[in-house]
C-alpha atoms as a PDB file:
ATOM      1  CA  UNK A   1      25.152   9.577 -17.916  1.00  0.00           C
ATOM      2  CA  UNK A   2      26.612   8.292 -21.594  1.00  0.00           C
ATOM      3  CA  UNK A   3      24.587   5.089 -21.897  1.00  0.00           C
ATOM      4  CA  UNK A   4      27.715   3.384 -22.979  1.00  0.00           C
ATOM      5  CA  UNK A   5      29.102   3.561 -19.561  1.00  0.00           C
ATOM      6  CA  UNK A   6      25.483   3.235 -17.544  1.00  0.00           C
ATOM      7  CA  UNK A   7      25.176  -0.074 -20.477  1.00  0.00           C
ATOM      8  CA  UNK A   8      28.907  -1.383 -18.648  1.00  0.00           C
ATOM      9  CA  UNK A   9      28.031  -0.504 -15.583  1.00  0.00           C
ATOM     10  CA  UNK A  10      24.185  -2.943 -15.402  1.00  0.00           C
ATOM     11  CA  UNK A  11      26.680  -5.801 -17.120  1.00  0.00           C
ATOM     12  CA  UNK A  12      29.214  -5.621 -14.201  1.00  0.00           C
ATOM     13  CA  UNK A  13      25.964  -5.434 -11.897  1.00  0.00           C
ATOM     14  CA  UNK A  14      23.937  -8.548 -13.616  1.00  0.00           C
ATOM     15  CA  UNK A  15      27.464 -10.567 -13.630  1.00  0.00           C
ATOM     16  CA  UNK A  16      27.864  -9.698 -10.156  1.00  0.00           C
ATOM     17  CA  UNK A  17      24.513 -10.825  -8.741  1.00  0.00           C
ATOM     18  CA  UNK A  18      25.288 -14.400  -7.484  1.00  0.00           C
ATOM     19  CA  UNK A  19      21.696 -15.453  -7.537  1.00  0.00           C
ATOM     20  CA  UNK A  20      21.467 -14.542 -11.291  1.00  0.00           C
ATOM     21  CA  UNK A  21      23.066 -16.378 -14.502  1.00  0.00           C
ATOM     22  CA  UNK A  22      23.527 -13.350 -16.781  1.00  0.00           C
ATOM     23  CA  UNK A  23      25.112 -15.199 -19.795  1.00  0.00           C
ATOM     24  CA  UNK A  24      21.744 -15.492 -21.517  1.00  0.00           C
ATOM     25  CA  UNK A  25      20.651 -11.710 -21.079  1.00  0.00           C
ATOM     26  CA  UNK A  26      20.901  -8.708 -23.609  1.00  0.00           C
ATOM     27  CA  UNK A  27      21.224  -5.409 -22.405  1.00  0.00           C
ATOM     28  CA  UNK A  28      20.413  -1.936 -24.779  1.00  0.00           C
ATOM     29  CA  UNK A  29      20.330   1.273 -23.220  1.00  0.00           C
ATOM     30  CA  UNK A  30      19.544   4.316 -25.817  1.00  0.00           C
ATOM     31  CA  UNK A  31      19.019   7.612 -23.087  1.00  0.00           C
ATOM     32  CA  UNK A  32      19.128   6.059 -20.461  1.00  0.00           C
ATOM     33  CA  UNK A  33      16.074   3.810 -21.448  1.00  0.00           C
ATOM     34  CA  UNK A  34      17.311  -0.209 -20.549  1.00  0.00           C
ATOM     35  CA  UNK A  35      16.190  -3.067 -22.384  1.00  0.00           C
ATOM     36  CA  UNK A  36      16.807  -6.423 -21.592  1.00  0.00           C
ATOM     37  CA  UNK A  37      16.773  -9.166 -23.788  1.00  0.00           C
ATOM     38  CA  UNK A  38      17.401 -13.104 -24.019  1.00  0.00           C
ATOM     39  CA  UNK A  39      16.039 -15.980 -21.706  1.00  0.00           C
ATOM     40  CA  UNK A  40      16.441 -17.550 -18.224  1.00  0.00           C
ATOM     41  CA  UNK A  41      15.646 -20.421 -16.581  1.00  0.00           C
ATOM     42  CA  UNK A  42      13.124 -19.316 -13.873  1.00  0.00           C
ATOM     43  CA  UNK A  43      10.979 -16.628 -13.087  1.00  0.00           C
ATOM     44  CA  UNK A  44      12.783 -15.804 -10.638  1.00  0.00           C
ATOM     45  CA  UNK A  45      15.729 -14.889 -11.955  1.00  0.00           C
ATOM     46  CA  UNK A  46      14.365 -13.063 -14.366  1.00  0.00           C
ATOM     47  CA  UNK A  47      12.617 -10.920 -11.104  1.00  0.00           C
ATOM     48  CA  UNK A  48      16.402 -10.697  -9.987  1.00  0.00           C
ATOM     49  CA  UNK A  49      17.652  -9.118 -13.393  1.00  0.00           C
ATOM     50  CA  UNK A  50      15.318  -6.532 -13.121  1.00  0.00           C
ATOM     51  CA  UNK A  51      15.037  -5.620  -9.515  1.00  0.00           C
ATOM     52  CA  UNK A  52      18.803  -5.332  -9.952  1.00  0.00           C
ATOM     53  CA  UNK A  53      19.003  -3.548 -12.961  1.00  0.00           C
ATOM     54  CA  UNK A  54      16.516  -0.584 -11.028  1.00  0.00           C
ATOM     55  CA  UNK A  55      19.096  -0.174  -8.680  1.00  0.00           C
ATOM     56  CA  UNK A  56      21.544   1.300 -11.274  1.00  0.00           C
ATOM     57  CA  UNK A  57      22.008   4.997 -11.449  1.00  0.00           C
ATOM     58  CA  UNK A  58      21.571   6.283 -14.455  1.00  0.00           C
ATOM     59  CA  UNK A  59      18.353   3.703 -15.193  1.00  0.00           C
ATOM     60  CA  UNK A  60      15.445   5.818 -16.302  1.00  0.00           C
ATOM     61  CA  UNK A  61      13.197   3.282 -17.195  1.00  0.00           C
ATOM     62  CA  UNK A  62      13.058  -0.694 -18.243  1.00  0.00           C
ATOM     63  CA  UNK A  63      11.694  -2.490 -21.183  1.00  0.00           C
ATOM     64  CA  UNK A  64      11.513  -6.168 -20.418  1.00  0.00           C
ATOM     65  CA  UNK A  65      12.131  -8.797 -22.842  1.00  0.00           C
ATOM     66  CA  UNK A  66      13.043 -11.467 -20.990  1.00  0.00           C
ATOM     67  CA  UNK A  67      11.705 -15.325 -21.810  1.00  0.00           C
ATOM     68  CA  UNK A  68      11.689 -17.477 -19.261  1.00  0.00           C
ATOM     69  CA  UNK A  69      12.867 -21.208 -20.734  1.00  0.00           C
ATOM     70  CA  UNK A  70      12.616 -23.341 -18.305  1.00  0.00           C
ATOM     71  CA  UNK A  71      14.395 -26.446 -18.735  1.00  0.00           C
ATOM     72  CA  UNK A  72      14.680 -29.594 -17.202  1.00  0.00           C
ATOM     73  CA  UNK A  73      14.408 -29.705 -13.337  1.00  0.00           C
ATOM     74  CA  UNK A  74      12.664 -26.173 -13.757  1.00  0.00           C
ATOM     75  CA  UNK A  75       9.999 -27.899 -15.783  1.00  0.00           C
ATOM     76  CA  UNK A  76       6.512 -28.456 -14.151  1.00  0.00           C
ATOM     77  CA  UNK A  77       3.080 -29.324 -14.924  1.00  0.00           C
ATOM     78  CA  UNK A  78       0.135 -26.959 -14.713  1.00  0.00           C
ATOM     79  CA  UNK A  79      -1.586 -28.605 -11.904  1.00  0.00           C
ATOM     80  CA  UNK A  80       1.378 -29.332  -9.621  1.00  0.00           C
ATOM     81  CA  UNK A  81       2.298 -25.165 -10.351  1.00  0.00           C
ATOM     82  CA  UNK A  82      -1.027 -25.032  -9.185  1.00  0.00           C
ATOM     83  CA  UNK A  83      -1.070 -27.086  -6.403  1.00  0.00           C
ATOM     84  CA  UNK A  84       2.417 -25.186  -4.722  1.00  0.00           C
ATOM     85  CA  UNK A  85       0.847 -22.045  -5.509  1.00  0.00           C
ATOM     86  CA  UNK A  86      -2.406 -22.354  -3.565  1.00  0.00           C
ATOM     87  CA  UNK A  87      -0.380 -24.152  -0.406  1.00  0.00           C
ATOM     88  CA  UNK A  88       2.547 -20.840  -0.400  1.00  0.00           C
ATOM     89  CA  UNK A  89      -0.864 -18.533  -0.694  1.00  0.00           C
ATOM     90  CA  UNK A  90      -2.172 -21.060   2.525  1.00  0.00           C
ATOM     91  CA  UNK A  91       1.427 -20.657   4.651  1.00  0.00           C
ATOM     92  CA  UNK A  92       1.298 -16.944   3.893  1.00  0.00           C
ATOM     93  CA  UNK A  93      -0.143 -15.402   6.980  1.00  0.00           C
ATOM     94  CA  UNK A  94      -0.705 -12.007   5.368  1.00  0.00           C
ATOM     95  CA  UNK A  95      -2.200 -13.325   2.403  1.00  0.00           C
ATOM     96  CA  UNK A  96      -6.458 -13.650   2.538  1.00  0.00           C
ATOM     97  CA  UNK A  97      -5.652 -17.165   0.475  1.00  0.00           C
ATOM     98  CA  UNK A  98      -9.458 -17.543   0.731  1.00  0.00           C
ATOM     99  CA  UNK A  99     -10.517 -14.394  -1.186  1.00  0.00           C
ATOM    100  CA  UNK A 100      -7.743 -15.238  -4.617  1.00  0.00           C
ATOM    101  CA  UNK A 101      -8.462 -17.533  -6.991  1.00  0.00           C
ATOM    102  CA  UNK A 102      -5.805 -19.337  -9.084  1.00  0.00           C
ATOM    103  CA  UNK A 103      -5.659 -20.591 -12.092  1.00  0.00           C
ATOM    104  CA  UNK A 104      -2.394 -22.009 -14.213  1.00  0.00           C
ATOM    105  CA  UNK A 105      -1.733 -22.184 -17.730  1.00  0.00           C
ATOM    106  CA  UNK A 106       1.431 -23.011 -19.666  1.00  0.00           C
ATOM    107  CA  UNK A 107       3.250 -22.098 -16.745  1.00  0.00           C
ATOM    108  CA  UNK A 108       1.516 -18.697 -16.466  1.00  0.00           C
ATOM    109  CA  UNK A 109       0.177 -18.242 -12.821  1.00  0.00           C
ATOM    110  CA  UNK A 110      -3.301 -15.897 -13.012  1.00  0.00           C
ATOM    111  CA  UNK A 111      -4.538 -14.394  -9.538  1.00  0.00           C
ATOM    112  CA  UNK A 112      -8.012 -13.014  -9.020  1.00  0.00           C
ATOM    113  CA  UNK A 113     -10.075 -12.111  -6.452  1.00  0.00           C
ATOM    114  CA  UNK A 114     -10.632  -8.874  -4.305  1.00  0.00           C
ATOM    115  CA  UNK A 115      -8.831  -7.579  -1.283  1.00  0.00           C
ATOM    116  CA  UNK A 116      -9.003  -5.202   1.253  1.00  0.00           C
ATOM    117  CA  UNK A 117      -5.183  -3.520   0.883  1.00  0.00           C
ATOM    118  CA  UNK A 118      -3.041  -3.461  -2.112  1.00  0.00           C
ATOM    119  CA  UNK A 119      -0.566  -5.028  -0.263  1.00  0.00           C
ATOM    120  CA  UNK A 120      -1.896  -8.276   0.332  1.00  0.00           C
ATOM    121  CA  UNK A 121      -2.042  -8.890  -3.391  1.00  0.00           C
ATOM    122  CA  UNK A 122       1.330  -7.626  -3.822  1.00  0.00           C
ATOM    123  CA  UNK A 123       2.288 -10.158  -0.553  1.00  0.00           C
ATOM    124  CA  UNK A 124       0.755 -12.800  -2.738  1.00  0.00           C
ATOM    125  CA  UNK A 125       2.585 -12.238  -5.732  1.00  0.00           C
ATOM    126  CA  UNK A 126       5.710 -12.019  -3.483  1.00  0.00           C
ATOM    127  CA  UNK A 127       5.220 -15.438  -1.940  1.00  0.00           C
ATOM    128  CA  UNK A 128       4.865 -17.148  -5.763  1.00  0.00           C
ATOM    129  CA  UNK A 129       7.135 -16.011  -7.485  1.00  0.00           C
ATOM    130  CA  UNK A 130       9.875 -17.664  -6.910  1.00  0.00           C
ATOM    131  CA  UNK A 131       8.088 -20.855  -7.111  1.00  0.00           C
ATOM    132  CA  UNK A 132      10.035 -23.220  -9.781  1.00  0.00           C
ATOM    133  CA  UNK A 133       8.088 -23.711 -13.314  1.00  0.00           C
ATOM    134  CA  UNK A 134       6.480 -20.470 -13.413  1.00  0.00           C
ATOM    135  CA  UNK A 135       6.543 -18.707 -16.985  1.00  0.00           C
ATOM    136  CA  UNK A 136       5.039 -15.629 -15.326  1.00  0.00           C
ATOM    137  CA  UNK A 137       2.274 -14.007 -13.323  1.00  0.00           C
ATOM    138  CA  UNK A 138      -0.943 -12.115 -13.976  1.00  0.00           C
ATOM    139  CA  UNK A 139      -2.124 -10.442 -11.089  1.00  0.00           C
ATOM    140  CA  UNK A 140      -5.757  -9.569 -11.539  1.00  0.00           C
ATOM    141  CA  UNK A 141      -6.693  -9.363  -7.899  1.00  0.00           C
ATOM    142  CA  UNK A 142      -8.746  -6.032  -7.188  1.00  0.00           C
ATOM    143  CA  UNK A 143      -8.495  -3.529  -4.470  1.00  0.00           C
ATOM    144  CA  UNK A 144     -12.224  -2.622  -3.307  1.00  0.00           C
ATOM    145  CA  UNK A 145     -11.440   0.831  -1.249  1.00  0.00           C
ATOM    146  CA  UNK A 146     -12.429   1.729   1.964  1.00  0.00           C
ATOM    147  CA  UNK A 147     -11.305   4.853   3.386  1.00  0.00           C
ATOM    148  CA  UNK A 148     -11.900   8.179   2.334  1.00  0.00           C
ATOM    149  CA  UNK A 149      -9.428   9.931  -0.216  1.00  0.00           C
ATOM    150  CA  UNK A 150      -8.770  12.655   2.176  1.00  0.00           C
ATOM    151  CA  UNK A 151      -7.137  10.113   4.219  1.00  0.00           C
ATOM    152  CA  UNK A 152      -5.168   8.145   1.785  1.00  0.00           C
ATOM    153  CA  UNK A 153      -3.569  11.346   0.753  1.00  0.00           C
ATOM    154  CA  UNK A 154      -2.525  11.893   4.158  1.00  0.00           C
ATOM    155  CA  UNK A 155      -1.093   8.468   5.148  1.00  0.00           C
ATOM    156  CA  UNK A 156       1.096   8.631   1.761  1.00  0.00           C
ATOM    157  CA  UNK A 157       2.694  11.642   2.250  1.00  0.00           C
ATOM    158  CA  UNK A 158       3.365  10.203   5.524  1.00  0.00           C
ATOM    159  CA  UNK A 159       5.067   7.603   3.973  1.00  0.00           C
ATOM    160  CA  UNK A 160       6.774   9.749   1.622  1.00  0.00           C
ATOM    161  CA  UNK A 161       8.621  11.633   4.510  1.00  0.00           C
ATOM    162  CA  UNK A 162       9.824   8.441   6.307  1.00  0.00           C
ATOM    163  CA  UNK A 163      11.401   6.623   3.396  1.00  0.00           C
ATOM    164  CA  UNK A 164      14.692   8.518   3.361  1.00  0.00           C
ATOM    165  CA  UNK A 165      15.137   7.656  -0.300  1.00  0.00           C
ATOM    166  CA  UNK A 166      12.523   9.782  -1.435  1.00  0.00           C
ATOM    167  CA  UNK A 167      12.523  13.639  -1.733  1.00  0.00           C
ATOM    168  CA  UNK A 168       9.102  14.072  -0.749  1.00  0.00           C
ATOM    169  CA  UNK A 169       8.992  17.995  -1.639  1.00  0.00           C
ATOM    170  CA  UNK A 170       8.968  16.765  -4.841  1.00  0.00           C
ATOM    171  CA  UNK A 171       6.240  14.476  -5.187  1.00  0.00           C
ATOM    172  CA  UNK A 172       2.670  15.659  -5.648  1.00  0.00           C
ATOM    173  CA  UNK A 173      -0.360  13.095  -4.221  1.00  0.00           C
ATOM    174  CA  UNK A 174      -4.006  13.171  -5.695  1.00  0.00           C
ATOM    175  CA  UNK A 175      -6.292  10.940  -4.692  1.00  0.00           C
ATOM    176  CA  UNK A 176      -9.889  10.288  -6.676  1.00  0.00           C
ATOM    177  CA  UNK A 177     -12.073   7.098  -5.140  1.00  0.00           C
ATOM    178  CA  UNK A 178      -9.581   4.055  -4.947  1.00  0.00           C
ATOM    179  CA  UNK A 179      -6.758   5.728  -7.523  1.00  0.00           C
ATOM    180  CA  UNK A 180      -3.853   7.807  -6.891  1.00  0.00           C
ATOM    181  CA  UNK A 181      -2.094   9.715  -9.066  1.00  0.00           C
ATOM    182  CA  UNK A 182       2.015  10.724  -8.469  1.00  0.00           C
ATOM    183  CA  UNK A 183       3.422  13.745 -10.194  1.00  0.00           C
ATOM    184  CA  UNK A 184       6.703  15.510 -10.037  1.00  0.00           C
ATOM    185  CA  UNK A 185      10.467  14.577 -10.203  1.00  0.00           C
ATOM    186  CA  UNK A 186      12.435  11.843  -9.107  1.00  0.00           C
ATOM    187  CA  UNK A 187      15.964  11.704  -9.017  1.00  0.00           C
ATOM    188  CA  UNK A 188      16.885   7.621 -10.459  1.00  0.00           C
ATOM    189  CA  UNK A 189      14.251   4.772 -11.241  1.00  0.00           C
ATOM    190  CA  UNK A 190      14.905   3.434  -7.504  1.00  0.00           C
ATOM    191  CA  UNK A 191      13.130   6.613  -6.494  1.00  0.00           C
ATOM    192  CA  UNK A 192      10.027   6.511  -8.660  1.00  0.00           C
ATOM    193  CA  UNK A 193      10.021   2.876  -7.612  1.00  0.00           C
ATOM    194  CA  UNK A 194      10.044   3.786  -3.990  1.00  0.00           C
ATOM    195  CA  UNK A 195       7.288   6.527  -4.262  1.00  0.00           C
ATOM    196  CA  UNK A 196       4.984   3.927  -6.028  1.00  0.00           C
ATOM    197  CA  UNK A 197       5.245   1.119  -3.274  1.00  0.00           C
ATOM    198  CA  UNK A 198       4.329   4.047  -0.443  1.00  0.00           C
ATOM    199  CA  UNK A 199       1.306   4.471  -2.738  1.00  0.00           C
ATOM    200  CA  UNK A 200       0.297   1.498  -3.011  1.00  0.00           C
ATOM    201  CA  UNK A 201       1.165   0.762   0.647  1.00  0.00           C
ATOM    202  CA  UNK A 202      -1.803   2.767   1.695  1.00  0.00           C
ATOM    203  CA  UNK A 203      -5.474   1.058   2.903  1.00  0.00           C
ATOM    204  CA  UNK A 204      -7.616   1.105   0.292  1.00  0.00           C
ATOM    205  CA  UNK A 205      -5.790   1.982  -2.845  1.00  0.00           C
ATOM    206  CA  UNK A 206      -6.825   0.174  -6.011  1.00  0.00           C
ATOM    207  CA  UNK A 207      -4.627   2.159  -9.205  1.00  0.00           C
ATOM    208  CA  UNK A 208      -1.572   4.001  -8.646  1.00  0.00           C
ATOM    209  CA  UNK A 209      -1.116   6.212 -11.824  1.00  0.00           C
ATOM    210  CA  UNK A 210       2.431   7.131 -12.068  1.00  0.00           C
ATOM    211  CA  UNK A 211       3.337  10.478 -14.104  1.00  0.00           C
ATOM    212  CA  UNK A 212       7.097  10.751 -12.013  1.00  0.00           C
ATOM    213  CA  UNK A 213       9.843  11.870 -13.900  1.00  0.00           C
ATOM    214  CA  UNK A 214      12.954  10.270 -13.558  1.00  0.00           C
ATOM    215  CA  UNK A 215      15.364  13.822 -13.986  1.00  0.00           C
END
């Protein structure tokens, strides 16, 4: 796709997210590579700009420049960030709140810990981010595996198979202690995107490397 007309067509897509003030955002797209630039509000519009931008066709990959500026009524202290993080962590029922620990700086939410899945710290980050005042978030929390890798192989080409976004033929699983390593073709970023959240999906997964083309 030319990247003017894939550069038009993530505009019209930002401007047409209601959730999502895109005056304040750059976009540059040289071969088919997107990068965003300017500043938002919230964290969690930033999240917005660029899950929306991955659902372009055309979007190979993202560099993200966004700042988050938070201004006024977004503005927050450290320890009240704090304090909403650690109750959202509490509420969330498929979060182990007792095994993360959280600390806040500038606005800047670090997680740490260990968990059983992968999922449960991506659950966490989930529940957070939208949180108002947060700058950004560090996720630090580590996967201690569990299973053998025979198995994990198994259960994510499982997944592969029932996400009918994917083109599983084309994606090649390795598994080596708690890492997993994707290779092959995908056909837009959405794909790749896909095939990494079935990887990381699976019990006892601690490192997805991810070597997908997007062709």
């Amino acid at each position: 796709m030319d990247d003017k007309v894939l550069r038009q067509d993530i505009i019209e897509e930002l401007d047409f997210e209601p959730s999502l003030d895109s005056a304040g955002i750059g976009v540059a797209v040289d071969d088919g590579v997107v990068t965003l630039t300017g500043h938002v509000p919230t964290y969690a519009e930033k999240v917005t700009a660029l899950e929306t931008v991955e659902t372009v066709k055309g979007v190979r990959a993202i560099a993200d420049e966004i700042e988050v500026r938070p201004l006024g009524v977004h503005m927050q202290a450290d320890d009240e960030i704090a304090k909403r993080v650690a109750n959202t962590l509490r509420w969330t029922t498929s979060v182990p709140h007792e095994r993360i620990r959280i600390t806040v700086k500038d606005g800047r939410v670090t997680l740490e810990g260990e968990v059983e899945q992968r999922w449960q710290a991506e659950a966490a980050v989930a529940a957070i981010r939208r949180l108002g005042g947060l700058i950004g978030i560090n996720d630090h929390v580590k996967v201690r595996p569990s299973v053998k890798a025979d198995d994990v192989a198994d259960q994510i080409r499982k997944a592969f198979h029932r996400d009918a976004e994917l083109d599983a033929a084309s994606i090649r699983v390795e598994v080596q202690g708690g890492t997993v390593t994707l290779e092959g073709k995908v056909r837009f970023l959405g794909e790749r995107r896909s095939a990494e959240r079935a990887a990381w999906a699976a019990p006892g997964v601690a490192r997805v490397v991810d070597h997908l083309v997007v062709a």
